[in-house]
C-alpha atoms as a PDB file:
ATOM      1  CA  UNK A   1      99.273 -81.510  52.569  1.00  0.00           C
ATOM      2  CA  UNK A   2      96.509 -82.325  49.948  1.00  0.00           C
ATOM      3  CA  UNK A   3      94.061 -82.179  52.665  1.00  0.00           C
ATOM      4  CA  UNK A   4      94.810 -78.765  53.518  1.00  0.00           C
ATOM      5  CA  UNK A   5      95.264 -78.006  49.897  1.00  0.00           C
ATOM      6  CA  UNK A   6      91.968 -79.305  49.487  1.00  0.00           C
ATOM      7  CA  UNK A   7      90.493 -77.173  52.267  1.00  0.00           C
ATOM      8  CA  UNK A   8      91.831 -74.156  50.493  1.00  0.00           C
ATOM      9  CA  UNK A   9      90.603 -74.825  46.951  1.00  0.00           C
ATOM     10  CA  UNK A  10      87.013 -75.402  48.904  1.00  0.00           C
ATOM     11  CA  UNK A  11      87.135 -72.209  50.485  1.00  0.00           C
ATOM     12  CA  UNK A  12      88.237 -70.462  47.605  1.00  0.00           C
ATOM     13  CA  UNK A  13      85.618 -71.573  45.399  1.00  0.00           C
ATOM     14  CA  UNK A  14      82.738 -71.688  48.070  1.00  0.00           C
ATOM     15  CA  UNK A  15      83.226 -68.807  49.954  1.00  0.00           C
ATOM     16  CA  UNK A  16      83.285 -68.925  53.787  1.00  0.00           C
ATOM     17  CA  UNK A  17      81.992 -71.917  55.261  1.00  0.00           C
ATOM     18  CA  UNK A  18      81.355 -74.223  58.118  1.00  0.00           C
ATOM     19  CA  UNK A  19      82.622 -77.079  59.686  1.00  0.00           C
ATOM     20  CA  UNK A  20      79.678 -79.034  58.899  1.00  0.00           C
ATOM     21  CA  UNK A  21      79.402 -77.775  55.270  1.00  0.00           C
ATOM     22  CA  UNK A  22      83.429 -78.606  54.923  1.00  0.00           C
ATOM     23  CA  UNK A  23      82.753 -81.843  56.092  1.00  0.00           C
ATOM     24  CA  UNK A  24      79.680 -82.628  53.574  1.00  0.00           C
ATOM     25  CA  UNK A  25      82.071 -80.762  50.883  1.00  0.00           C
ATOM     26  CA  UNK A  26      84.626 -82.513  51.622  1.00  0.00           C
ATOM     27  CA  UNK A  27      84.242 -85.667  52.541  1.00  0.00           C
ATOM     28  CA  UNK A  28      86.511 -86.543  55.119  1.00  0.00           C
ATOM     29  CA  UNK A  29      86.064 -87.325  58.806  1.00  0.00           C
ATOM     30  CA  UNK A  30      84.608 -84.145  60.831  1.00  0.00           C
ATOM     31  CA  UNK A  31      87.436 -84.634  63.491  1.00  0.00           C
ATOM     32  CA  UNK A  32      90.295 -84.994  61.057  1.00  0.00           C
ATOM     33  CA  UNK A  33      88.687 -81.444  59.505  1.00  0.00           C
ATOM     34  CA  UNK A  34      88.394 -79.826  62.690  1.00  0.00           C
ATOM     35  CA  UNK A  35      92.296 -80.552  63.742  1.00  0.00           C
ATOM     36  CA  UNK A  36      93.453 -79.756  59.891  1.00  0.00           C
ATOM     37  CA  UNK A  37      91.521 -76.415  60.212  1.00  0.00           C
ATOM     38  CA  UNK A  38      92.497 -75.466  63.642  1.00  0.00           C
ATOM     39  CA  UNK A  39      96.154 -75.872  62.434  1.00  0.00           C
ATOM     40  CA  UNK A  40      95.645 -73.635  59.622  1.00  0.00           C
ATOM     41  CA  UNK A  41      93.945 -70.986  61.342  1.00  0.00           C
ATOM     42  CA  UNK A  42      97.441 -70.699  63.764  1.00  0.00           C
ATOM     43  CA  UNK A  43      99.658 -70.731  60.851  1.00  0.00           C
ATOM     44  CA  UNK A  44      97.110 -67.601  59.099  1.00  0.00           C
ATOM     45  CA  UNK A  45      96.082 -69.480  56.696  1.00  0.00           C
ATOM     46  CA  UNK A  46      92.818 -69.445  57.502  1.00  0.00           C
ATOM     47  CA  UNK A  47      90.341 -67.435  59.782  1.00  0.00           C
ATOM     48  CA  UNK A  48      87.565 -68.231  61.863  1.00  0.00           C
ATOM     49  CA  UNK A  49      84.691 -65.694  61.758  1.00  0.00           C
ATOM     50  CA  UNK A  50      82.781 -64.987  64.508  1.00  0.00           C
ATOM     51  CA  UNK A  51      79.614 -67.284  63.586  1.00  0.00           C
ATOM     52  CA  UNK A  52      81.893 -70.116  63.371  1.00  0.00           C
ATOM     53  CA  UNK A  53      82.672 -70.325  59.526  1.00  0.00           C
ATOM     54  CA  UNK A  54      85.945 -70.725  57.792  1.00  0.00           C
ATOM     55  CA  UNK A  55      87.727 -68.184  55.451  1.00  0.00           C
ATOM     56  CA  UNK A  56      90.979 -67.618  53.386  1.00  0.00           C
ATOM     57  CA  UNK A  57      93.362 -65.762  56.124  1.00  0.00           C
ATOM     58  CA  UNK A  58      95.491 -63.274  55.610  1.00  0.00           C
ATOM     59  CA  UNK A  59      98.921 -65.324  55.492  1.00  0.00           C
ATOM     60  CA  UNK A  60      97.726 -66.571  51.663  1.00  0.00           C
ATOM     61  CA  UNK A  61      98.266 -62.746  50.676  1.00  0.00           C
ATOM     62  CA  UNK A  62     101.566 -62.423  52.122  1.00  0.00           C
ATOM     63  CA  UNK A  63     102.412 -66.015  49.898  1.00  0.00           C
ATOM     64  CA  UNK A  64     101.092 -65.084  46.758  1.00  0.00           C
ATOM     65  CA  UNK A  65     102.755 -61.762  47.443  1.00  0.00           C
ATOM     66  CA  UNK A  66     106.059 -63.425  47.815  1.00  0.00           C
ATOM     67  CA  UNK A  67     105.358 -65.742  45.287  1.00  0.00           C
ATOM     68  CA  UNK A  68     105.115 -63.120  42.290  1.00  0.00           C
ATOM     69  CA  UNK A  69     108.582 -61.312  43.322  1.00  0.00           C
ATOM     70  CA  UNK A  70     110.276 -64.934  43.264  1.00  0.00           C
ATOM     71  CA  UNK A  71     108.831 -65.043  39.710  1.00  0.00           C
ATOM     72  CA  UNK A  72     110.400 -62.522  36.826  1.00  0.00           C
ATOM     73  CA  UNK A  73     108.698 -60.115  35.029  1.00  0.00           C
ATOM     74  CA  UNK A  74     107.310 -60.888  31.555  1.00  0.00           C
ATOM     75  CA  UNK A  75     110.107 -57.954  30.426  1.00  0.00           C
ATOM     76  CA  UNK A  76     112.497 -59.543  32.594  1.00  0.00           C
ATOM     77  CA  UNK A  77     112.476 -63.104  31.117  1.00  0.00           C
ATOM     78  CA  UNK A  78     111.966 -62.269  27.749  1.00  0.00           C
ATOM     79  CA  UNK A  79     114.919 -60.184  27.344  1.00  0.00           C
ATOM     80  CA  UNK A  80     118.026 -62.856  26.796  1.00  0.00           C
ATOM     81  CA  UNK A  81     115.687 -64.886  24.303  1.00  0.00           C
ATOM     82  CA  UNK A  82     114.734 -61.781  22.684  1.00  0.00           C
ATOM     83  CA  UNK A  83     118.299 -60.863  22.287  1.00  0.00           C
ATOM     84  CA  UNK A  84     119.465 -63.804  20.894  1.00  0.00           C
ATOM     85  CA  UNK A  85     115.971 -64.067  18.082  1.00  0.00           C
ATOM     86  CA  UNK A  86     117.272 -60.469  17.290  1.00  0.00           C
ATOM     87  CA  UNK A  87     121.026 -61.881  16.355  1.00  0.00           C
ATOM     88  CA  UNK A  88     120.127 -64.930  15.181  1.00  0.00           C
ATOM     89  CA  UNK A  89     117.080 -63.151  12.337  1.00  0.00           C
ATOM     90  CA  UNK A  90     118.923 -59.693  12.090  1.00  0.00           C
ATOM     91  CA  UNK A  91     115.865 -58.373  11.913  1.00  0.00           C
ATOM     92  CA  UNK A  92     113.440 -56.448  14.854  1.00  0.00           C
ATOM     93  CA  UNK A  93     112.029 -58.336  17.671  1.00  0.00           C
ATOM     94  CA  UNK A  94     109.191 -57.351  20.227  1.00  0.00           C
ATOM     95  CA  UNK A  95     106.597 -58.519  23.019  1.00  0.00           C
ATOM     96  CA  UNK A  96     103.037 -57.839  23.034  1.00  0.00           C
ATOM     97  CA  UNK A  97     100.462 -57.934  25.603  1.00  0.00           C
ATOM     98  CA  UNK A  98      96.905 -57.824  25.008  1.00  0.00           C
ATOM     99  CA  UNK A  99      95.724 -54.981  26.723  1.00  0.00           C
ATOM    100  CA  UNK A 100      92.192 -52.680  26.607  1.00  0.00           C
ATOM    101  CA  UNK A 101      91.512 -54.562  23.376  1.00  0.00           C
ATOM    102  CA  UNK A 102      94.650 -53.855  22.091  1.00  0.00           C
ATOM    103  CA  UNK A 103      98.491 -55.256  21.820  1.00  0.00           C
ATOM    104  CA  UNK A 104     100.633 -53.326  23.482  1.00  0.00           C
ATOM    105  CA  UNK A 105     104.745 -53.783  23.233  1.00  0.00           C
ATOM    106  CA  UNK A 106     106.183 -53.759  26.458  1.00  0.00           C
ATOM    107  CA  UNK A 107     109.584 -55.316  25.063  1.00  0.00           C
ATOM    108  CA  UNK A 108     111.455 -54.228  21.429  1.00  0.00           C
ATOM    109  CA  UNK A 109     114.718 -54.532  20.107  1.00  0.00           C
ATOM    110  CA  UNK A 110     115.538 -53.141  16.871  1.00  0.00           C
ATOM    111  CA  UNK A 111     117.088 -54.873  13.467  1.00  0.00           C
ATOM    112  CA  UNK A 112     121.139 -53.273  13.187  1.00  0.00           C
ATOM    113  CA  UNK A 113     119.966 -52.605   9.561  1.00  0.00           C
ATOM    114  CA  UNK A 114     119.165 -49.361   8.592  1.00  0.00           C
ATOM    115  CA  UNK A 115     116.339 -50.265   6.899  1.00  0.00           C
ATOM    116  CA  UNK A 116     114.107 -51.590   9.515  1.00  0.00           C
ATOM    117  CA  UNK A 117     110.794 -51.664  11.563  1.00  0.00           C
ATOM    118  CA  UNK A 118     110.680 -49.542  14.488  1.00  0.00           C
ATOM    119  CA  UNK A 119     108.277 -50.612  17.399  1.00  0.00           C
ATOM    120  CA  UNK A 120     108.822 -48.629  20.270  1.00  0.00           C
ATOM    121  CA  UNK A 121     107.987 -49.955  23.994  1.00  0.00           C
ATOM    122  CA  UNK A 122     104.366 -48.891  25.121  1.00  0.00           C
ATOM    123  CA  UNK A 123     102.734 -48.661  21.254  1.00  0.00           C
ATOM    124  CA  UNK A 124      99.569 -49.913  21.279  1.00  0.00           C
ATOM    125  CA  UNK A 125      98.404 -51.483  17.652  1.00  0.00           C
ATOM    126  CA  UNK A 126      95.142 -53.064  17.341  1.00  0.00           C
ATOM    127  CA  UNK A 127      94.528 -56.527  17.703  1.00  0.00           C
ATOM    128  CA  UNK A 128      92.957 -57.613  14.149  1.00  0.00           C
ATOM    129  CA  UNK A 129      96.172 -56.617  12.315  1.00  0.00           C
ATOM    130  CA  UNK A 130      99.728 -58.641  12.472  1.00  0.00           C
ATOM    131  CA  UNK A 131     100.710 -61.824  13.428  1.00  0.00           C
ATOM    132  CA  UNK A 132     100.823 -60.925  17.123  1.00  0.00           C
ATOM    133  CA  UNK A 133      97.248 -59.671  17.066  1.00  0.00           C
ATOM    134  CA  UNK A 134      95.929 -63.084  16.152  1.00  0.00           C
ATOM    135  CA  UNK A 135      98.448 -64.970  18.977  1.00  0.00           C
ATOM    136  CA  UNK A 136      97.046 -62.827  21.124  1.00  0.00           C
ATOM    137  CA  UNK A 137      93.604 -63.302  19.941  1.00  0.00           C
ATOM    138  CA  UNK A 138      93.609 -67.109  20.201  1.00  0.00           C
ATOM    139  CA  UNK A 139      93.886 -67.875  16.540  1.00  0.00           C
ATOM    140  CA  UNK A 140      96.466 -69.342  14.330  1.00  0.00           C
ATOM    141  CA  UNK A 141      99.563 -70.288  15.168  1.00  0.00           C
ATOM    142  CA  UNK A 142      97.901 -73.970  16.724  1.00  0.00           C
ATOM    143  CA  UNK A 143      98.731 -75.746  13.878  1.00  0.00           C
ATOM    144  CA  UNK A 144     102.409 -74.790  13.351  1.00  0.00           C
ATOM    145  CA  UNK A 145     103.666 -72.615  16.545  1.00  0.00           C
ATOM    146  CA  UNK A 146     103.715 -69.673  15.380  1.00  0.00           C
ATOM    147  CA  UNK A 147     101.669 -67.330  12.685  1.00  0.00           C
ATOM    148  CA  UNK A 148     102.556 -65.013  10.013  1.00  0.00           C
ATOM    149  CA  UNK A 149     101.469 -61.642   8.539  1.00  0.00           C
ATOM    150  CA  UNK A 150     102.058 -60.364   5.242  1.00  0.00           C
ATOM    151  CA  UNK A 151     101.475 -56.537   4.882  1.00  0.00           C
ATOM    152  CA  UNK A 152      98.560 -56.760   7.298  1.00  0.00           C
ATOM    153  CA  UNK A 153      99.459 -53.234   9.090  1.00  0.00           C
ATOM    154  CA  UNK A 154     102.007 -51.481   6.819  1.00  0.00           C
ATOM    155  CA  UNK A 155     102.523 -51.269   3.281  1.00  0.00           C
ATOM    156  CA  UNK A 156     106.202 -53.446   2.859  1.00  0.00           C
ATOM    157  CA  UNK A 157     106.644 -55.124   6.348  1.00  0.00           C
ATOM    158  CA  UNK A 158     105.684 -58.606   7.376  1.00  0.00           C
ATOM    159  CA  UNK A 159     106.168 -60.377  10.791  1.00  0.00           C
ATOM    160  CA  UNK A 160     105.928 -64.012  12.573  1.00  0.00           C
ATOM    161  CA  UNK A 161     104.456 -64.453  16.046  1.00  0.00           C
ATOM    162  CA  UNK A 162     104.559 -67.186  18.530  1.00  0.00           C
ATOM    163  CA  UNK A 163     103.051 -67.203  22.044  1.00  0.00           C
ATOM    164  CA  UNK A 164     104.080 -66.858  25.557  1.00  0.00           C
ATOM    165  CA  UNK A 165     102.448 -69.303  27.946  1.00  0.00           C
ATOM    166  CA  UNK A 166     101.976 -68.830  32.063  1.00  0.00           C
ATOM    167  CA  UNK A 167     100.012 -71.356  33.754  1.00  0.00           C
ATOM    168  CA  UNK A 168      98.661 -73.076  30.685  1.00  0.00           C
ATOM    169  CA  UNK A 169      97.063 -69.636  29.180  1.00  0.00           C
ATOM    170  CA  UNK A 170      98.513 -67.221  26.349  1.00  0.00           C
ATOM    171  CA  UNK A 171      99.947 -64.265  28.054  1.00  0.00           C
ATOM    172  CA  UNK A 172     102.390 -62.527  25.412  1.00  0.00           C
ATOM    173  CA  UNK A 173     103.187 -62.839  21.810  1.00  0.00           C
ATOM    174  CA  UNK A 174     107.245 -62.701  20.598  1.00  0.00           C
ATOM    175  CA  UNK A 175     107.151 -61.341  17.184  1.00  0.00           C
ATOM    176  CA  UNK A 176     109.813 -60.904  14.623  1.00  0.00           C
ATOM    177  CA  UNK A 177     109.128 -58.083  11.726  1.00  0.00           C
ATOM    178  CA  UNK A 178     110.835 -56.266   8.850  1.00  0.00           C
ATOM    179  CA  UNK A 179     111.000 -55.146   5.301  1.00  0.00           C
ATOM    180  CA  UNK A 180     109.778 -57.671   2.581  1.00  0.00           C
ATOM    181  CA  UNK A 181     112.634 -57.208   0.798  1.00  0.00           C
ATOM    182  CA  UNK A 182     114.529 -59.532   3.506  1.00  0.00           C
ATOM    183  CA  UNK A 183     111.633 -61.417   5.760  1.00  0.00           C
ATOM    184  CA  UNK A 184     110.204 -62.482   1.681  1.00  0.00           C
ATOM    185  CA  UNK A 185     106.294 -62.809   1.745  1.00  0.00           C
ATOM    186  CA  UNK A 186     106.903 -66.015   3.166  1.00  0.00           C
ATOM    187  CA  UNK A 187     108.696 -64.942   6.912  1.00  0.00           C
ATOM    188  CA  UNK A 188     106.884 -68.077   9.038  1.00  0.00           C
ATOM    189  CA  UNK A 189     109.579 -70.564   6.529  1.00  0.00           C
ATOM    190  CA  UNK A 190     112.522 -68.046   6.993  1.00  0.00           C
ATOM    191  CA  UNK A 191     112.021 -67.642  11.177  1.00  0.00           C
ATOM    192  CA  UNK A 192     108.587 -69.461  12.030  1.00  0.00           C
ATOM    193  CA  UNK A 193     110.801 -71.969  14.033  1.00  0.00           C
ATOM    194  CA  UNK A 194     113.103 -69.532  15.606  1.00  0.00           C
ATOM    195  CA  UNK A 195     110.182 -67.248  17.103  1.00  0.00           C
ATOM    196  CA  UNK A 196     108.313 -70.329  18.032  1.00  0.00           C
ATOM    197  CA  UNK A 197     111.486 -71.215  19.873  1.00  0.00           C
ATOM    198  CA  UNK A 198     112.307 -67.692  21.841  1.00  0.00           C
ATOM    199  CA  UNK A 199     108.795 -67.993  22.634  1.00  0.00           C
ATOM    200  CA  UNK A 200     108.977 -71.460  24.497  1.00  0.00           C
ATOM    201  CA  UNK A 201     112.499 -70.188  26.338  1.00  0.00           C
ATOM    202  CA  UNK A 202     110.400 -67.468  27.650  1.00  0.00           C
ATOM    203  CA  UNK A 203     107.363 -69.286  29.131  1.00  0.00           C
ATOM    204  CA  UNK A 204     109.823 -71.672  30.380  1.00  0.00           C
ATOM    205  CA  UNK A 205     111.520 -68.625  32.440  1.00  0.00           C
ATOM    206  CA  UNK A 206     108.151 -67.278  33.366  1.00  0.00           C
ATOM    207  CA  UNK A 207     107.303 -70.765  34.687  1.00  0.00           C
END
């Protein structure tokens, strides 16, 4: 398995390429290649061009096809975590996704206070204001797991922000916001560890 795993990465990386050049790439025995690749090219999961060089085949697509429906959507996992962080702070709760050069909330559930911030799905906000900006951004929250903003994008509101990992990268940012007058200009010490939290369930369904 780690042979043909190997073959794959090679191909991937390299581009089409020859027995000979798999071998030198490689560095395993030019027979053991040869019956490894013939194998794969049955399965599909590679092809043989017509001057003799190895490619990706078309079974991989089908797989990583597959593989993506097995996995749930970024709106699909987040939503019991977010659910609970919305009980649990009694304030409003969203996901953002960096998109365009902007952070755009493709999950929100709003505070059951009348006095609260509204976020509606598909806003886009700019990136260099609110904690979820700067998640997104790559800056921040390293230290601590999680980021806060005070005021940053309206007048009276503040919000904490953790992130969303997939594969080892930052793909979303869980953010809790609402009215000073209950988050206090210090919201990262009132729900820093309970967005940093949601934030972990959710890569962890993701993953």
């Amino acid at each position: 398995m780690g042979k043909a795993v190997s073959v794959l990465d090679h191909l991937a990386r390299a581009g089409p390429s020859t027995l000979s050049q798999l071998v030198d790439a490689l560095m395993l025995p030019r027979a053991t290649l040869h019956r490894l690749a013939s194998a794969m090219v049955r399965y599909g999961l590679v092809d043989k061009g017509p001057g003799g060089a190895y490619r990706l085949g078309p079974r991989l697509v089908e797989l990583g096809r597959l593989a993506a429906q097995s996995r749930p959507s970024l709106a699909q996992a987040a939503a019991p975590a977010l659910g609970r962080l919305r009980d649990r702070t009694g304030e409003s709760v969203q996901v953002f996704v960096a998109e365009a050069g902007q952070r755009v909330c493709i999950v929100s559930l709003q505070s059951p206070h009348s006095l609260r911030t509204i976020v509606p799905v598909g806003a886009a906000l700019p990136m260099d204001k609110g904690s979820a900006g700067r998640v997104l951004s790559g800056g921040g929250w390293h230290e601590r797991g999680w980021v806060e903003s005070v005021e940053e994008r309206e007048v009276g509101v503040a919000s904490v922000s953790a992130p969303v990992f997939l594969d080892g990268s930052v793909v979303a940012a869980v953010s809790v916001s609402g009215p000073i007058e209950r988050t206090t200009r210090s919201p990262g010490e009132r729900y820093g560890t309970l967005v940093a939290g949601a934030a972990q369930e959710i890569s962890s369904a993701l993953g």
